[in-house]
N, C-alpha and C. Protein backbone atom coordinates (compact mmCIF):
# COMPACT_ATOMS: atom_id res chain seq x y z
N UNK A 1 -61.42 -113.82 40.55
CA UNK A 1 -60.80 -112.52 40.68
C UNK A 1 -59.90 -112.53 41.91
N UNK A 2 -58.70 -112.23 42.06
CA UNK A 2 -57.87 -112.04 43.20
C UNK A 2 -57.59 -110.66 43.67
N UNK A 3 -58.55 -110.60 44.79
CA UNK A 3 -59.26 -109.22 44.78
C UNK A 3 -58.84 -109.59 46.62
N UNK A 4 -57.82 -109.03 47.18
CA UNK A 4 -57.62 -109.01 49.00
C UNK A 4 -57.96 -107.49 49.46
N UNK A 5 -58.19 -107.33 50.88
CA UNK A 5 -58.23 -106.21 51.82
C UNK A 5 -57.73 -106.44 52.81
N UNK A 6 -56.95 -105.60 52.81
CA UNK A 6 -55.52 -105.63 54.19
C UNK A 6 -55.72 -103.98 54.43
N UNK A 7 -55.38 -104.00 55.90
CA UNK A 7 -55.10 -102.73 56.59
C UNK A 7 -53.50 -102.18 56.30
N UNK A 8 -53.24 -100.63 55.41
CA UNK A 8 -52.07 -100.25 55.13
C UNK A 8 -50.84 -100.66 56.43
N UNK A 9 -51.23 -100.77 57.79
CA UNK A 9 -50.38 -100.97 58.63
C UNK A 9 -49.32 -101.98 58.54
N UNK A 10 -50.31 -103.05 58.12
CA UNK A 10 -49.07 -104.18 57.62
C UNK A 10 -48.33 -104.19 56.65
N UNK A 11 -47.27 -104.81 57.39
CA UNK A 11 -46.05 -105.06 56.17
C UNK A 11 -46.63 -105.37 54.73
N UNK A 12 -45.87 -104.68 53.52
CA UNK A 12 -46.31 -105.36 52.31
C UNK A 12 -45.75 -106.96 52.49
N UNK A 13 -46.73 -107.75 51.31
CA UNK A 13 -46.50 -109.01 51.59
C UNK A 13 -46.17 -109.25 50.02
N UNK A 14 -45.06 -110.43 49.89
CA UNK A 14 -44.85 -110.88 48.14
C UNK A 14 -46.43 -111.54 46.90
N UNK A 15 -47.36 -111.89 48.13
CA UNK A 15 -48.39 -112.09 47.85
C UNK A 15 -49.53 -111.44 47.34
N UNK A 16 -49.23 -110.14 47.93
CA UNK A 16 -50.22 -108.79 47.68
C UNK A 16 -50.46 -107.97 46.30
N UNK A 17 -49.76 -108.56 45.59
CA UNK A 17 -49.95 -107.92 44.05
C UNK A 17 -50.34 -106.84 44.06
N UNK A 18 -50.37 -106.19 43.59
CA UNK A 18 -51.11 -104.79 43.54
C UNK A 18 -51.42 -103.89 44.26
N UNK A 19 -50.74 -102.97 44.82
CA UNK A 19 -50.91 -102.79 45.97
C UNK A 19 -52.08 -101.22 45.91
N UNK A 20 -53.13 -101.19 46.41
CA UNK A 20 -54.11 -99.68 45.67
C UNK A 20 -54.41 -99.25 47.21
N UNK A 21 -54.67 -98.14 47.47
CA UNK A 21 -54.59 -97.25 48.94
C UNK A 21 -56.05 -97.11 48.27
N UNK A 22 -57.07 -96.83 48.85
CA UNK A 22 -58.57 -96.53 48.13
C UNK A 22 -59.20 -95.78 49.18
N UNK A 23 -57.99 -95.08 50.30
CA UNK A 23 -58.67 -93.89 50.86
C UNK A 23 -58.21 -92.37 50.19
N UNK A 24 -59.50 -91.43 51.05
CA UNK A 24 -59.17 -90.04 50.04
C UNK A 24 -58.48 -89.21 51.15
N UNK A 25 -57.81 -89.78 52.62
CA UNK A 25 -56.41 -89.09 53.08
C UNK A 25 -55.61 -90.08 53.30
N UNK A 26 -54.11 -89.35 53.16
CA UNK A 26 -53.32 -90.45 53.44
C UNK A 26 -53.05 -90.85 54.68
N UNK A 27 -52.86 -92.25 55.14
CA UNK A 27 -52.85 -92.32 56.55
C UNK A 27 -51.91 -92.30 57.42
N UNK A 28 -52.07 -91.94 58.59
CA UNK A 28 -51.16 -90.95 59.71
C UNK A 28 -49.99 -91.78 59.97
N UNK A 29 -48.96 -91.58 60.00
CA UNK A 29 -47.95 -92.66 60.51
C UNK A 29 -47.63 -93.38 59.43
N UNK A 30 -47.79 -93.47 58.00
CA UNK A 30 -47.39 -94.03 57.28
C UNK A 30 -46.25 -93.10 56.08
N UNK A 31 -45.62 -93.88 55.65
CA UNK A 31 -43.69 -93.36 55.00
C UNK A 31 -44.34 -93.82 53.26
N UNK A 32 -44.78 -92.96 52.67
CA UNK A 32 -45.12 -93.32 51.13
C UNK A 32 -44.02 -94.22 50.92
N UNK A 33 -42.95 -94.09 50.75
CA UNK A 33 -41.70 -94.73 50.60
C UNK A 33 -42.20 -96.68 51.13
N UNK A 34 -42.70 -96.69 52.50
CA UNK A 34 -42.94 -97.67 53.14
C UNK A 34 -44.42 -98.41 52.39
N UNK A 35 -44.85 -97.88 52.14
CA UNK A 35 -46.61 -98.42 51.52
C UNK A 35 -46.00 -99.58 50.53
N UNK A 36 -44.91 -99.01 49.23
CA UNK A 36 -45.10 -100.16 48.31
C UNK A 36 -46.53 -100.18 47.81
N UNK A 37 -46.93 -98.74 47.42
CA UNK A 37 -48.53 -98.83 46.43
C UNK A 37 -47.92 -98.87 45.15
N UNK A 38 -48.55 -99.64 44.54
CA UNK A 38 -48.86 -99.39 42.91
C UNK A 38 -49.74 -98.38 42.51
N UNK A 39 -50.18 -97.68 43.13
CA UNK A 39 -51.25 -96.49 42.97
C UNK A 39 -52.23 -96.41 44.27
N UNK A 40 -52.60 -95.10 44.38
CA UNK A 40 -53.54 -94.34 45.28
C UNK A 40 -54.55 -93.51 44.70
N UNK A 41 -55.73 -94.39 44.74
CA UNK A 41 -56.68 -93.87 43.93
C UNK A 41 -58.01 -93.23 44.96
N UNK A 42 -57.27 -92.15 45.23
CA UNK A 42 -58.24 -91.38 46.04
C UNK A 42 -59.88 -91.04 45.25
N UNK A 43 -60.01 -90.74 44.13
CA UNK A 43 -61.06 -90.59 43.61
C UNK A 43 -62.24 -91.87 43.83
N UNK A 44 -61.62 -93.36 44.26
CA UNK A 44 -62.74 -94.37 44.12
C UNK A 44 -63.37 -94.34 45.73
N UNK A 45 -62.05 -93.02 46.36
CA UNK A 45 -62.76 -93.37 48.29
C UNK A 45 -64.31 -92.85 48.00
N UNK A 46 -64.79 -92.81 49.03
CA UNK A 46 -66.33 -92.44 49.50
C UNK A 46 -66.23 -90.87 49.41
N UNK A 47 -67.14 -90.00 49.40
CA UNK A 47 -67.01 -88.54 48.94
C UNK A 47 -66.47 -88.62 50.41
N UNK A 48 -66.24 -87.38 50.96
CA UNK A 48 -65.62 -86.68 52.17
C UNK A 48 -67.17 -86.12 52.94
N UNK A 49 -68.03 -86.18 52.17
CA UNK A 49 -69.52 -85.57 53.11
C UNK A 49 -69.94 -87.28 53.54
N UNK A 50 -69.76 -88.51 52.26
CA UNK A 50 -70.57 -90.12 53.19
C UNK A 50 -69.15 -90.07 53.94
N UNK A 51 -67.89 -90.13 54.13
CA UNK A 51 -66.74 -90.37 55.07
C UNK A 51 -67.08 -89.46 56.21
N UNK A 52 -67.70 -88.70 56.41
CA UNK A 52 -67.56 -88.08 57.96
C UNK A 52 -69.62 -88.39 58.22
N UNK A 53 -70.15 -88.18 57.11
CA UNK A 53 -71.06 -88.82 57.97
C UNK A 53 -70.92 -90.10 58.93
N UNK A 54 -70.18 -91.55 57.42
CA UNK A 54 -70.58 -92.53 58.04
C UNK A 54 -69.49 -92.64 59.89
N UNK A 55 -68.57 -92.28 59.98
CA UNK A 55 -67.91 -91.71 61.44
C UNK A 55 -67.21 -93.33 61.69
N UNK A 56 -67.23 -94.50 60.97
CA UNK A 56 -67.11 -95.99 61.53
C UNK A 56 -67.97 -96.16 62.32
N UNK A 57 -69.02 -95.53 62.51
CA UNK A 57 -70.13 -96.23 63.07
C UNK A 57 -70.44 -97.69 62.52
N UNK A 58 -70.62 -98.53 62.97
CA UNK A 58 -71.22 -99.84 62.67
C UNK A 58 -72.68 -100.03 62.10
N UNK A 59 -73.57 -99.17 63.26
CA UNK A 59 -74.73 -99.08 63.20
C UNK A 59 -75.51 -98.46 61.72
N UNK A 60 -74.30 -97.79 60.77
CA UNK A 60 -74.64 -96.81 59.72
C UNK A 60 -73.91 -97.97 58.57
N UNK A 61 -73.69 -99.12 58.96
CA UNK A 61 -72.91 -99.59 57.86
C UNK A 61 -73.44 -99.93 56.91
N UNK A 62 -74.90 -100.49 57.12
CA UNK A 62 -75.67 -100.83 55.74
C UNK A 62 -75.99 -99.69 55.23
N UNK A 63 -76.30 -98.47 55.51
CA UNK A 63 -76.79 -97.19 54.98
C UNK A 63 -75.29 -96.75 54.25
N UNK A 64 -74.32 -96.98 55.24
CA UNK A 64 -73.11 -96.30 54.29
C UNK A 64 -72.73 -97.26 52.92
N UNK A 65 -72.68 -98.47 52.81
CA UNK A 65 -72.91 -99.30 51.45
C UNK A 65 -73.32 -98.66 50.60
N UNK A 66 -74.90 -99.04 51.21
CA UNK A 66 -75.83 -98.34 49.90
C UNK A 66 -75.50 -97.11 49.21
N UNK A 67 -74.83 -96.10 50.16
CA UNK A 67 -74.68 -94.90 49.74
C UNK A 67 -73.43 -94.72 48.57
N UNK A 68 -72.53 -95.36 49.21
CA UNK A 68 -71.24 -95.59 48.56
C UNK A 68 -71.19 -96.31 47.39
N UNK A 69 -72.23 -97.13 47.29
CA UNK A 69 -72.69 -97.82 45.77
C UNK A 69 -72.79 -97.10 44.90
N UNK A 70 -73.85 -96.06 45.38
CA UNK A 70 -74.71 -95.09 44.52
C UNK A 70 -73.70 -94.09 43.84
N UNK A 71 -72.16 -93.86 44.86
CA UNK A 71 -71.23 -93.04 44.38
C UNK A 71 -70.30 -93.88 43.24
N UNK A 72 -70.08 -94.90 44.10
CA UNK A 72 -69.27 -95.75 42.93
C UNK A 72 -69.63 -95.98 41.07
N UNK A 73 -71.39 -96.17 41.13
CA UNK A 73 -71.88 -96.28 40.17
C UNK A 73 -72.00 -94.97 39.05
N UNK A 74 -72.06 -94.26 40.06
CA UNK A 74 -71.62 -92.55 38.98
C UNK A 74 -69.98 -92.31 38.92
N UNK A 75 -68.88 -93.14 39.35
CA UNK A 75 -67.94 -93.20 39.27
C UNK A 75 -67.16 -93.81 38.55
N UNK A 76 -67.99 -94.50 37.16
CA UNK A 76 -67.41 -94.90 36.38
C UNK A 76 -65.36 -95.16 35.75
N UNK A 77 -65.38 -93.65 35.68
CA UNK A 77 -63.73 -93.95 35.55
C UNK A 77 -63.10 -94.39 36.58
N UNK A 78 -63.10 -94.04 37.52
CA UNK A 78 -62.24 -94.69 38.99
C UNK A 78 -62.49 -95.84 38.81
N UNK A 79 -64.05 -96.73 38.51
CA UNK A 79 -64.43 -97.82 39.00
C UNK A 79 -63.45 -98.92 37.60
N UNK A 80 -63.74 -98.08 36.72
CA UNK A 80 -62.62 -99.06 35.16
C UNK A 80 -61.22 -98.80 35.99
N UNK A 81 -60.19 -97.98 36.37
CA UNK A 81 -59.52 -98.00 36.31
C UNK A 81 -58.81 -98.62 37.75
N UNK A 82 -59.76 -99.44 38.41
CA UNK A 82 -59.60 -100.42 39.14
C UNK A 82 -60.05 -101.31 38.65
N UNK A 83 -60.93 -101.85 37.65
CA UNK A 83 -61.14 -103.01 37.30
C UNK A 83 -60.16 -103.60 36.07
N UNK A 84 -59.22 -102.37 35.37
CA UNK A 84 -58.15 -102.34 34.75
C UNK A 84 -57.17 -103.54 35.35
N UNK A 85 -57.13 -102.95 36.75
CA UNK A 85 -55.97 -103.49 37.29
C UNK A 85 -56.23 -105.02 37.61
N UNK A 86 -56.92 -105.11 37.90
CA UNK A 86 -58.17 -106.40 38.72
C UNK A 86 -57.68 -107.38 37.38
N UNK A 87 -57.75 -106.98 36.04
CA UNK A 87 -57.46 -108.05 34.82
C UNK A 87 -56.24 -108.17 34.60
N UNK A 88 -55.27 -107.96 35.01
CA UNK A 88 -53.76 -107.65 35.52
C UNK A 88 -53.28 -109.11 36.06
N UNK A 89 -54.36 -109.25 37.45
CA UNK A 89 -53.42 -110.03 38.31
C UNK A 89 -53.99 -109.96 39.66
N UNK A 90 -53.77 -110.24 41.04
CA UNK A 90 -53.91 -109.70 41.99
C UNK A 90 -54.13 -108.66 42.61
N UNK A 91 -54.91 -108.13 43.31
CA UNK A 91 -55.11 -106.34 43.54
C UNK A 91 -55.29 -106.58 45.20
N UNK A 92 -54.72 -105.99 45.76
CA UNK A 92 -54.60 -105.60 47.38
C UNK A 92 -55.49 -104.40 47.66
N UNK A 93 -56.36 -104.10 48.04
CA UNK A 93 -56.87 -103.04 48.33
C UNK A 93 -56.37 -102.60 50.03
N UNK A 94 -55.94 -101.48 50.04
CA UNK A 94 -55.20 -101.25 51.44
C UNK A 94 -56.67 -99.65 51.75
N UNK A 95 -56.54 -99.70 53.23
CA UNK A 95 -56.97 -98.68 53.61
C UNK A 95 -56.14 -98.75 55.09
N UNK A 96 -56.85 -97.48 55.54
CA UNK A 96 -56.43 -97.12 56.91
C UNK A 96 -57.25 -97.08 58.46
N UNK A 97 -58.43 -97.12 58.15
CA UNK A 97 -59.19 -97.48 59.30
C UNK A 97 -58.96 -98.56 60.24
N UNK A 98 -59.34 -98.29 61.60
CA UNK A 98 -59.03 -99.21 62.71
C UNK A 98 -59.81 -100.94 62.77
N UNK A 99 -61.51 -99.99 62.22
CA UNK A 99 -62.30 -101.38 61.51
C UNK A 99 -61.75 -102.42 60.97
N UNK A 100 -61.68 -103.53 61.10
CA UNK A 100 -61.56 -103.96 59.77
C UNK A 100 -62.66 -105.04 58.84
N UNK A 101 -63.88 -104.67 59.54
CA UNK A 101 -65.21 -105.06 58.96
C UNK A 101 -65.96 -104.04 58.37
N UNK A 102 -65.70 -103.11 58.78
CA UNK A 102 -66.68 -101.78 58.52
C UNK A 102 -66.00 -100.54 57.91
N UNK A 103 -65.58 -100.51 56.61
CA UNK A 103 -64.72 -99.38 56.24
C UNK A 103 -64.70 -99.72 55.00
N UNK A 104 -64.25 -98.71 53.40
CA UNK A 104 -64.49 -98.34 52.58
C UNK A 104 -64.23 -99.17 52.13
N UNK A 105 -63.21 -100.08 52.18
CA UNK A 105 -61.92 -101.21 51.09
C UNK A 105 -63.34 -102.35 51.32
N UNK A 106 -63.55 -102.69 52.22
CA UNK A 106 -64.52 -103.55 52.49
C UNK A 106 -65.73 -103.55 51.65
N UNK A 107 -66.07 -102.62 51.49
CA UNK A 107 -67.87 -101.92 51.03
C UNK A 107 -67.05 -101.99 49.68
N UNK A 108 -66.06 -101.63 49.33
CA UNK A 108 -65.53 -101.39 47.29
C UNK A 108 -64.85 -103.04 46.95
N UNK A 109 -64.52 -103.81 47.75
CA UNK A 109 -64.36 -105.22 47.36
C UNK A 109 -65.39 -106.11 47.24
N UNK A 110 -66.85 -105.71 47.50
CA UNK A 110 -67.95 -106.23 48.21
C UNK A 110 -68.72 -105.60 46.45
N UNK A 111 -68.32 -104.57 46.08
CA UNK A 111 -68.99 -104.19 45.15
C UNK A 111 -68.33 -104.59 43.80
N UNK A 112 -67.25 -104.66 44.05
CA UNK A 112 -66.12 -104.93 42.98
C UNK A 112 -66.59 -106.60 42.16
N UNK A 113 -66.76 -107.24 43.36
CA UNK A 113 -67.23 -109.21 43.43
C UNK A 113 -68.66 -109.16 42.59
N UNK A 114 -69.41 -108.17 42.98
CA UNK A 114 -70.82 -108.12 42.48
C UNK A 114 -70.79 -107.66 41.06
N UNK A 115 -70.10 -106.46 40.58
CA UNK A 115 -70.31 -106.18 39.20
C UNK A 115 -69.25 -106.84 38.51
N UNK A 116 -68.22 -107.91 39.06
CA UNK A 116 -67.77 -108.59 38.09
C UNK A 116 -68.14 -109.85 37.71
């Protein structure tokens, strides 16, 4: 599966196929125009009650997984209509957090590897 996670900050790359935003705001300082998404699928982010719990705490990261699993798995359509793309070709998963170990794209590529 050619399944990457890159932070939206960087330049798009010719490599990046697919380019999917998989947070549920858009991020600050960024020019839609400039992203180069193939789609923004806010529905597959983490609800907005696990996103302000989990805060990028580190310490909450295995609890925020688990939790975010549990959403993903009742999330059926979001979750096909990223795995749509996934049989396509390359898929970039972009987010916006400062992390770049501990944040949503991470925890949904991590889950993405497992149920495929």
């Amino acid at each position: 599966m050619g399944l990457a996670v890159k932070r939206i900050y960087e330049p798009p790359a010719p490599d990046d196929g697919q380019r999917v935003l998989v947070d549920r705001i858009w991020p600050r300082g960024v020019r839609k125009e400039d992203a180069a998404l193939t789609v923004w699928l806010k529905d597959i982010a983490p609800s907005n009650a696990l996103r302000k719990w989990f805060g990028h705490e580190s310490a909450r990261w295995a609890e925020f997984q688990r939790r975010y699993r549990d959403e993903l798995d009742r999330n059926s359509e979001a979750v096909a209509e990223l795995r749509a793309l996934l049989r396509e070709g390359k898929v970039t998963l972009l987010y916006g957090a400062h992390d770049e170990a501990h944040n949503n794209a991470v925890a949904l590529a991590s889950y993405l590897r497992e149920i495929n």
